[in-house]
C-alpha atoms as a PDB file:
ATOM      1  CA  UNK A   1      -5.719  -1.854   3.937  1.00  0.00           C
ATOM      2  CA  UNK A   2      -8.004  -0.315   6.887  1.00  0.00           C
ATOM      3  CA  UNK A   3      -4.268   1.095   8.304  1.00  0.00           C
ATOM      4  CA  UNK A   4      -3.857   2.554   4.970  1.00  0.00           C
ATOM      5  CA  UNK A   5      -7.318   4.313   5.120  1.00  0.00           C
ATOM      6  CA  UNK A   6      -6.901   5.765   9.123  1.00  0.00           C
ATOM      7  CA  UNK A   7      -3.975   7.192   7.684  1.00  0.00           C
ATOM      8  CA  UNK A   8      -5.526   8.745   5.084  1.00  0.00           C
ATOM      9  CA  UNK A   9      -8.234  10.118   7.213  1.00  0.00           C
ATOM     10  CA  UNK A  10      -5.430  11.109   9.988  1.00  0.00           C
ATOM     11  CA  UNK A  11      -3.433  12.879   7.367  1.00  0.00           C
ATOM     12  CA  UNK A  12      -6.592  14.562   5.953  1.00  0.00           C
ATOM     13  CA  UNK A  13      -7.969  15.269   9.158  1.00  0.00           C
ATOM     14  CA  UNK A  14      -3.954  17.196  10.203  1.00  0.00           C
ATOM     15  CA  UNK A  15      -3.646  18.731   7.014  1.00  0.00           C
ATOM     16  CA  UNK A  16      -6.962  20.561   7.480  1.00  0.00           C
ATOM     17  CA  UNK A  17      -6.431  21.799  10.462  1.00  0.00           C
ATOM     18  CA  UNK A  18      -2.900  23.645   9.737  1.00  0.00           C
ATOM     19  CA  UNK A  19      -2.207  27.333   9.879  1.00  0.00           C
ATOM     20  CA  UNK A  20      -1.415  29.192   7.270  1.00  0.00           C
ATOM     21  CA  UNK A  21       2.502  28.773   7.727  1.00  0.00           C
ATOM     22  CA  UNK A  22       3.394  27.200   4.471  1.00  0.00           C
ATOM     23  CA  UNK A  23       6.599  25.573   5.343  1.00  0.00           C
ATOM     24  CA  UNK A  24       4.824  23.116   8.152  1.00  0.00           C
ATOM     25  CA  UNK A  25       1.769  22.769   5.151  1.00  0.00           C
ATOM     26  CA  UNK A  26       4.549  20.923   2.976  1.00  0.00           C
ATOM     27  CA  UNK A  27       6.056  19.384   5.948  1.00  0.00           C
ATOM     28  CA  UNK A  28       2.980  17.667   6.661  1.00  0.00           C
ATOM     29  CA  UNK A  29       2.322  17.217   3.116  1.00  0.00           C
ATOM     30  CA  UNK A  30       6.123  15.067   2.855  1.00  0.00           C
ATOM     31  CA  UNK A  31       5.518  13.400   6.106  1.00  0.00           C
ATOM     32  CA  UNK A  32       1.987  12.288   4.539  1.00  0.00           C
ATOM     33  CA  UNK A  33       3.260  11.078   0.956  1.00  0.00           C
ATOM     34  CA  UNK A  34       6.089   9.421   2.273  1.00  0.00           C
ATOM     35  CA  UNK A  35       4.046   7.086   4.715  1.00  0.00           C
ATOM     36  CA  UNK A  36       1.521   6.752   1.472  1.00  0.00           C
ATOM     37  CA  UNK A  37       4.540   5.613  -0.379  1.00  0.00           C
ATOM     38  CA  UNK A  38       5.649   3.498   2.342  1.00  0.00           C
ATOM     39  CA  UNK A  39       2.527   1.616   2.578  1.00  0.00           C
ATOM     40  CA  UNK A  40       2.133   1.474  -1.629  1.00  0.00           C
ATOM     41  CA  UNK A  41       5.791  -0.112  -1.405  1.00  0.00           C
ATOM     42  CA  UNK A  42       4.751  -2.692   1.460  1.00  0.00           C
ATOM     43  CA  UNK A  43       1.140  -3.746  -0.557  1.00  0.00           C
ATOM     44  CA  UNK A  44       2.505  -4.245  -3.471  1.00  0.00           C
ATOM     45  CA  UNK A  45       5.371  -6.381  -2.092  1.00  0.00           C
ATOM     46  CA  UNK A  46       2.502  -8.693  -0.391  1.00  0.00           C
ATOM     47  CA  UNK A  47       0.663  -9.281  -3.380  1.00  0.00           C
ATOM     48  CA  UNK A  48       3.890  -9.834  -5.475  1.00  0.00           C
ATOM     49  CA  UNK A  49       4.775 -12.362  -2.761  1.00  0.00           C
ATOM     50  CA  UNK A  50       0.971 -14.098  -3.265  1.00  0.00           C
ATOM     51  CA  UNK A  51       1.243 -14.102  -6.713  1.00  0.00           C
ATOM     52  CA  UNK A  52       4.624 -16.411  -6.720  1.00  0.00           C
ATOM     53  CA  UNK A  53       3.721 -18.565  -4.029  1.00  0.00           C
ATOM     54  CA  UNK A  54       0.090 -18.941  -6.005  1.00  0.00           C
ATOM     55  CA  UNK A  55       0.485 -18.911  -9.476  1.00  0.00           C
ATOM     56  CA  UNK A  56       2.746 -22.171  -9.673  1.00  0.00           C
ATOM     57  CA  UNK A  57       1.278 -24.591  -7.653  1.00  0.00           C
ATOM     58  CA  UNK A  58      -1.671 -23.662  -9.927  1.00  0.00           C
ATOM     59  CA  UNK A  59       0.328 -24.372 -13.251  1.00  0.00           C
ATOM     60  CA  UNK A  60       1.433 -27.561 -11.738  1.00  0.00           C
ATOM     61  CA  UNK A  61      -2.150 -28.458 -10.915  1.00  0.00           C
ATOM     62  CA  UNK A  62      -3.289 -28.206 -14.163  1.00  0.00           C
ATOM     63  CA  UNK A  63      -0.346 -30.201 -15.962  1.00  0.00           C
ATOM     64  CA  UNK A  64      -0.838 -32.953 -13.696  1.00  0.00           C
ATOM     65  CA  UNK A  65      -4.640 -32.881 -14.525  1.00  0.00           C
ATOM     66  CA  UNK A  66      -4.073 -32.768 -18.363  1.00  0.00           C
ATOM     67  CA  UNK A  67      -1.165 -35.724 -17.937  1.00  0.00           C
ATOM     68  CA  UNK A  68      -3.785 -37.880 -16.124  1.00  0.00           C
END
């Protein structure tokens, strides 16, 4: 998450401090969502993964505890 934020800043931080040229404005701009996109993708993925090797041992814990 902290990567995710230097980034942020980073990208802020570049974009600010382009020229006026337009065309390396939206370069910048793609280079900057795609890495925000990149690291969505790769977050999302780890808490998916959490979530399934969580959330069953926890279902199983509680049907053994109402069996016994």
């Amino acid at each position: 998450m902290a990567s995710v934020l230097m980034r942020l800043m980073l990208s802020n931080a570049m974009l600010n401090n382009v020229c006026s040229a337009p065309c390396v404005f939206m370069q910048m701009q793609d280079e900057f969502l795609k890495r925000l996109a990149e690291d969505t993708v790769l977050y999302v993925r780890t808490v998916c993964n959490t979530i399934i090797m969580e959330v069953p041992k926890a279902i199983v814990h509680c049907q053994v505890g109402s069996c016994c």
